[in-house]
Protein backbone atom coordinates (compact mmCIF):
# COMPACT_ATOMS: atom_id res chain seq x y z
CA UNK A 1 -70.94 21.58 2.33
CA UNK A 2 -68.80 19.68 0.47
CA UNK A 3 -66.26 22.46 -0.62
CA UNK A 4 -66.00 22.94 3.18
CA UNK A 5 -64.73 19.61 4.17
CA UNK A 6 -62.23 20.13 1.02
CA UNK A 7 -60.99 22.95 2.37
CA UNK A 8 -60.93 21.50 5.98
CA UNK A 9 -58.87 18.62 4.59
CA UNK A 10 -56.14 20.47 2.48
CA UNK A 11 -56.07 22.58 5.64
CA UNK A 12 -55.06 19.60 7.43
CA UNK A 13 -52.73 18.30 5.20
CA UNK A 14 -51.08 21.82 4.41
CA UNK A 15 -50.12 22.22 8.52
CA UNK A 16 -48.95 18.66 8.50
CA UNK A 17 -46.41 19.38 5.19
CA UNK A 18 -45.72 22.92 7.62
CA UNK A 19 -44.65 21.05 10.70
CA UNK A 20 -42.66 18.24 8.70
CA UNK A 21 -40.46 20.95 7.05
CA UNK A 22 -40.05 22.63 10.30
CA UNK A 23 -38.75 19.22 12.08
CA UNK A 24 -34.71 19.78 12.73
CA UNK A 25 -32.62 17.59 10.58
CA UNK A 26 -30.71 14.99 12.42
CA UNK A 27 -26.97 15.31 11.52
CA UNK A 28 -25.11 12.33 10.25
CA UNK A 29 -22.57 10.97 12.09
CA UNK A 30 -19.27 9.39 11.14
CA UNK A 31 -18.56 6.36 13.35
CA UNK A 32 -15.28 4.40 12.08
CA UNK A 33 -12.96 5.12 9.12
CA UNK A 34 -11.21 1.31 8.37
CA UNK A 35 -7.84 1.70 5.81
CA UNK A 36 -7.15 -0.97 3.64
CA UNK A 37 -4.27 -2.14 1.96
CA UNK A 38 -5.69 -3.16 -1.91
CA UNK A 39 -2.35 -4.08 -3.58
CA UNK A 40 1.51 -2.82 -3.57
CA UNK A 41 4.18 -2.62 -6.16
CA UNK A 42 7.86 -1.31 -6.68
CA UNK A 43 5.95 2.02 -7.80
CA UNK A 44 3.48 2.57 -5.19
CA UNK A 45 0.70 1.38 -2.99
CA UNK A 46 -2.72 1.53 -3.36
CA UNK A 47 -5.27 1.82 -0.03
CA UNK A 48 -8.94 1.81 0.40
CA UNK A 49 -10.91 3.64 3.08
CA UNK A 50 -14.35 2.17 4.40
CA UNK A 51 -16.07 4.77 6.44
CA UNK A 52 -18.91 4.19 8.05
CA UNK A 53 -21.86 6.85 8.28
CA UNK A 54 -24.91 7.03 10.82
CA UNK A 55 -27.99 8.43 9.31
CA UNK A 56 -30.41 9.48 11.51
CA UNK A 57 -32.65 10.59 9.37
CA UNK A 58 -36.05 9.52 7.98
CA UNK A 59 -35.27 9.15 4.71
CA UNK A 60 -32.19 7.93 2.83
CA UNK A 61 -29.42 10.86 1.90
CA UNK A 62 -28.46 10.60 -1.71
CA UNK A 63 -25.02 10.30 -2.95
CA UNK A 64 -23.08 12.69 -0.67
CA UNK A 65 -19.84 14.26 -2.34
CA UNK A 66 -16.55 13.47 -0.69
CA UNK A 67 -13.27 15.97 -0.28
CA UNK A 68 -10.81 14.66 1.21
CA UNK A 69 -6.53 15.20 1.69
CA UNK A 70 -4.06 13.42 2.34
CA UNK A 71 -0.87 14.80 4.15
CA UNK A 72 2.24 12.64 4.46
CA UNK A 73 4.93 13.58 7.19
CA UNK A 74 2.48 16.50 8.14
CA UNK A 75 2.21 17.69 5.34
CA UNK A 76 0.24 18.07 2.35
CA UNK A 77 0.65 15.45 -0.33
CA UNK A 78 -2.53 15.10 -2.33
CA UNK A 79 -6.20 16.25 -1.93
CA UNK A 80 -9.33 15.14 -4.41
CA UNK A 81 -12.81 15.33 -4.88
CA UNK A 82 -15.15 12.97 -5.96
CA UNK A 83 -19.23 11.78 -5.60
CA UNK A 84 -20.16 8.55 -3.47
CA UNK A 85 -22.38 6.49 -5.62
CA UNK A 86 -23.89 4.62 -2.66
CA UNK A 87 -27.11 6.15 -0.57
CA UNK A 88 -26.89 6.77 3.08
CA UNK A 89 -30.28 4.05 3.95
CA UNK A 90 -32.77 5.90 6.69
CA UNK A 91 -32.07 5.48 10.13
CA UNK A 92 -28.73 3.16 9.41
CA UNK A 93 -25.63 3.05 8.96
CA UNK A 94 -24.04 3.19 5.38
CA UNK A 95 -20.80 2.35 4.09
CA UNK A 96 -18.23 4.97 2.06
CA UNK A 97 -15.53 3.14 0.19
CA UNK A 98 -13.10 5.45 -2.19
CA UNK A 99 -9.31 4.47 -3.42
CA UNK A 100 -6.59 6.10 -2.57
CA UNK A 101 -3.01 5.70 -4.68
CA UNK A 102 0.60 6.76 -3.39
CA UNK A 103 3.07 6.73 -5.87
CA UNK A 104 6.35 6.44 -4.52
CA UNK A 105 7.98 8.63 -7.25
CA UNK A 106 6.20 11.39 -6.26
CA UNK A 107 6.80 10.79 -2.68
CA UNK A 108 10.61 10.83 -2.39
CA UNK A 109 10.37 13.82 -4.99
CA UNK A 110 8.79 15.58 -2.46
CA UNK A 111 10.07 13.97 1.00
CA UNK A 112 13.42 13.33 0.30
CA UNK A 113 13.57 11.65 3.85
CA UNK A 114 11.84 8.63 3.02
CA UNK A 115 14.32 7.79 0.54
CA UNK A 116 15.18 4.68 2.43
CA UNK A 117 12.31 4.69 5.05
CA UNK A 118 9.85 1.62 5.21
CA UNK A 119 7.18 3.04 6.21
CA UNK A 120 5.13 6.68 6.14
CA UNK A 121 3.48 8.43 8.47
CA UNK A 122 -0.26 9.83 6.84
CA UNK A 123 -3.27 11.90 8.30
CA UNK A 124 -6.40 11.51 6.16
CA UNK A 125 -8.49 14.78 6.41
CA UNK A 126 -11.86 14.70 4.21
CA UNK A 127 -15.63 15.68 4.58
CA UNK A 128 -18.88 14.36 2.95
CA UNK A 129 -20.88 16.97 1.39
CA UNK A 130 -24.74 16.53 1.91
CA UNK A 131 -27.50 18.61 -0.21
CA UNK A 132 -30.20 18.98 2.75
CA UNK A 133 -33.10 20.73 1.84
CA UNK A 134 -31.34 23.60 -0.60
CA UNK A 135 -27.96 23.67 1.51
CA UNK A 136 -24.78 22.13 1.65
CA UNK A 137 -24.34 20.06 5.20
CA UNK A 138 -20.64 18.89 5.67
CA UNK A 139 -19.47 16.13 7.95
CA UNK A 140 -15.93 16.28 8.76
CA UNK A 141 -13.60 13.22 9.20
CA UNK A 142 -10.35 12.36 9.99
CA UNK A 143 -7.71 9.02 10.24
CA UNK A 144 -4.17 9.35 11.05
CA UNK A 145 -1.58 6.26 10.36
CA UNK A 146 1.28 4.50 8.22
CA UNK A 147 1.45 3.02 4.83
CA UNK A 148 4.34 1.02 4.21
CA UNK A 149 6.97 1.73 1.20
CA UNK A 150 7.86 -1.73 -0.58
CA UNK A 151 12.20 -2.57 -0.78
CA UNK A 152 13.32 -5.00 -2.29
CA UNK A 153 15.73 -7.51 -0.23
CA UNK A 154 19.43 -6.12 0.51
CA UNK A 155 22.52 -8.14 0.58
CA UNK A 156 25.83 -7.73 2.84
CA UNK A 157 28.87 -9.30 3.88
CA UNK A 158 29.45 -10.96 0.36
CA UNK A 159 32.18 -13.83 0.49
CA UNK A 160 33.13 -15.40 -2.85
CA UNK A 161 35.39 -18.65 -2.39
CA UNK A 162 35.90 -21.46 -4.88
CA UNK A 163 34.89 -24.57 -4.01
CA UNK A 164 35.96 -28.56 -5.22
CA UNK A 165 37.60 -28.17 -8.81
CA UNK A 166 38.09 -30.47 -11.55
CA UNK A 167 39.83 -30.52 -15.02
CA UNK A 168 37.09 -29.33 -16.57
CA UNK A 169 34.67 -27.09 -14.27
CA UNK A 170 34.90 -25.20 -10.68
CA UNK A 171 32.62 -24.77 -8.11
CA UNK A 172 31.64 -21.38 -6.86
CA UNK A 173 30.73 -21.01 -3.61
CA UNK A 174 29.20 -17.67 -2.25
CA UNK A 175 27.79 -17.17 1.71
CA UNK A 176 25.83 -13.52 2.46
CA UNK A 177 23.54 -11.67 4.56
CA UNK A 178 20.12 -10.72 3.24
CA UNK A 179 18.15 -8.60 5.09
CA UNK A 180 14.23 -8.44 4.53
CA UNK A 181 13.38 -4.08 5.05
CA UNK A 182 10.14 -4.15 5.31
CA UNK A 183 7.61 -3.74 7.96
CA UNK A 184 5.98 -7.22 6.90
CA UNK A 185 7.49 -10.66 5.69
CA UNK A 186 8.38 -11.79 2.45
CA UNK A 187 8.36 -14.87 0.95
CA UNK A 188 11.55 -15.37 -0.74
CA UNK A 189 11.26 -19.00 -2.19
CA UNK A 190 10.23 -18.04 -5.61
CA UNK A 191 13.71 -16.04 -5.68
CA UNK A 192 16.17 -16.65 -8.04
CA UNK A 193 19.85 -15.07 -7.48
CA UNK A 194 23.16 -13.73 -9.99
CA UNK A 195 26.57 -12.70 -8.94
CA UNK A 196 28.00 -9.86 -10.12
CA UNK A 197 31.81 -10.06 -9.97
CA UNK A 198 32.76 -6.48 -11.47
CA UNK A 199 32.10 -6.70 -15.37
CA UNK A 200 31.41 -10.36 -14.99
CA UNK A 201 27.65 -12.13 -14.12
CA UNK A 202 27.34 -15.58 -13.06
CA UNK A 203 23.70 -17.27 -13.23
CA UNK A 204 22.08 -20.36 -13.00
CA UNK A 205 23.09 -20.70 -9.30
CA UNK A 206 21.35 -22.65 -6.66
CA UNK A 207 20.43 -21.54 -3.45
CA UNK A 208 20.03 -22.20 -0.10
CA UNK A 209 18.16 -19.75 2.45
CA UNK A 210 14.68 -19.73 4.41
CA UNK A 211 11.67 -19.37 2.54
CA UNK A 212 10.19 -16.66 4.66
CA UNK A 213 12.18 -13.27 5.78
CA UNK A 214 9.98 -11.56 9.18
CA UNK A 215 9.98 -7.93 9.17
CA UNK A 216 13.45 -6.48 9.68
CA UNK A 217 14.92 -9.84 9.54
CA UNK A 218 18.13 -10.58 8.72
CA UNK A 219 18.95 -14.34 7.20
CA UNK A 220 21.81 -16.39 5.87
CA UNK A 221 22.08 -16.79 1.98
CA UNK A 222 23.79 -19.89 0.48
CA UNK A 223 25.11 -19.72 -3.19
CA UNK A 224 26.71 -22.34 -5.16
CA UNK A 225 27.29 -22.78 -9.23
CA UNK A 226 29.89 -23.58 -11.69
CA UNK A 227 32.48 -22.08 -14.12
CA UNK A 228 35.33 -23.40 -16.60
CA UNK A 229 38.42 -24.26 -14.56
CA UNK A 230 40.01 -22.16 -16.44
CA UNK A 231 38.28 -19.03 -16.41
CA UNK A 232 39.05 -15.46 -15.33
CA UNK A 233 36.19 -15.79 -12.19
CA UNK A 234 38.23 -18.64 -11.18
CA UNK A 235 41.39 -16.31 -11.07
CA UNK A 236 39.75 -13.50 -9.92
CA UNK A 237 38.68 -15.71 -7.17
CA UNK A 238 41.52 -16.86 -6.48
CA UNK A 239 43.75 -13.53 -6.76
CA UNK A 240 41.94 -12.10 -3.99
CA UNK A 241 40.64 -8.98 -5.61
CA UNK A 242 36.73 -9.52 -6.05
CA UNK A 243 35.86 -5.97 -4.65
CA UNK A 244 32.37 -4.66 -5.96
CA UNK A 245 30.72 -8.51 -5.74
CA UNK A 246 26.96 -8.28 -5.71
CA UNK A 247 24.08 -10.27 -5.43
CA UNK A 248 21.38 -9.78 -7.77
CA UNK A 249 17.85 -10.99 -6.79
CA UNK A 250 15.10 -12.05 -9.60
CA UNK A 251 11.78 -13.60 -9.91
CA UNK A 252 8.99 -12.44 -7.27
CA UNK A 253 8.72 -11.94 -3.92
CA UNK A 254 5.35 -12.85 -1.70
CA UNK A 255 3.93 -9.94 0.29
CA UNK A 256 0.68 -10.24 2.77
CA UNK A 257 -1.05 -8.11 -0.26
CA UNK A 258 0.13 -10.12 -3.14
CA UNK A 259 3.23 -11.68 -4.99
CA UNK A 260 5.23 -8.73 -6.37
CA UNK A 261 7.86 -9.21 -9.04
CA UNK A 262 11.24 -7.52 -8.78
CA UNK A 263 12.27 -4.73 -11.38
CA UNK A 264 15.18 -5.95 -13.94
């Protein structure tokens, strides 16, 4: 009697395992992709995607892998592989965070038409790869948009005068345009500035200019130092022929995703 109700039992418990297996899997579903700009640089920009994943399932999915491209301009740039090390909870949503990094060497090496662009046009094109029950499911996602490419401020309409003058020292007087490039502001008030007057560089000058550039902004730039009276800037200056004078910029500049110093 006893071995019967055994075998009653496991029968039971063997049709309830038979109709769980035979339940159809809910597939996940993919309900925002979020880019994030981490950090930026004279050499590149580095991005974070957050994507957000429905599971509908009762029981968590384990560490999905993730392929995923990225094409610049329309075309391919960069594609990777890699394994999420978060678990998609039952019946929730989970988050998907993985790093992205564009170098900017590599991207005017291959599109030579964002030489002097500020920004870049990108389609994101990836999947998550879930083992369900012996297979592979994938979930396919995409996220189209622009990342931008950091310049450094430019500098136009250069005019060189010299100012009051006394026995022993000159002033130097310099007015200029500087133009912020960039799709966002800069901060500009940790700048320092040199003038370049063809084999000759003045420092040490003091300026005068707004402490924040908008995007595609173009300000006024005040320059004033000294020299020996008797110098060949003063000369120069005064001969008339100054062609080539530039304006070099130093220190660091403020971005909305950090301070970022200049090259040398």
């Amino acid at each position: 009697m006893r071995s019967r109700w055994i075998l009653a039992i496991l029968s039971v418990v063997i049709a309830a395992v038979g109709a769980c297996a035979t339940l159809p899997f809910g597939q996940p579903e993919v309900r925002s992709v979020r880019p994030r700009i981490m950090g930026i640089d004279f050499s590149g920009v580095s991005m974070a995607f957050d994507v957000d994943v429905y599971n509908p399932n009762p029981l968590p999915i384990m560490s999905p892998r993730l392929k995923y491209a990225l094409n610049v301009e329309g075309s391919r740039f960069f594609d990777a592989e890699t394994t999420s090390s978060i678990n998609l909870p039952a019946g929730k949503a989970g988050m998907v965070t993985f790093p992205v990094r564009v170098s900017y060497s590599d991207l005017w090496r291959t599109y030579q038409k964002l030489a002097n662009a500020p920004e870049a046009n990108y389609t994101l094109d990836g999947a998550f790869v879930f083992p369900i029950r012996g297979r592979s499911l994938q979930l396919p996602f995409s996220h189209g948009g622009t990342f931008p490419i950091l310049r450094p401020p430019t500098f136009s309409d250069i005019k060189v005068r010299v100012g009051e003058m006394s026995l022993a020292d000159a002033r130097i007087d310099v007015d200029a345009a500087m133009k912020n490039p960039n799709v966002f502001p800069l901060g500009i008030k940790d700048l320092g500035y040199a003038l370049k007057l063809g084999n000759v560089q003045l420092g040490d000058l003091t300026a005068r200019t707004d402490e924040i550039l908008n995007a595609g902004e173009k300000g006024q730039l005040s320059l004033s130092g000294k020299v020996s009276a008797f110098s060949a800037v003063v000369n120069l200056i005064r001969g008339g022929a100054i062609g080539g004078a530039a304006i070099l910029p130093e220190g660091s500049i403020e971005t909305p995703y950090g301070a970022v110093r200049l090259p040398k």
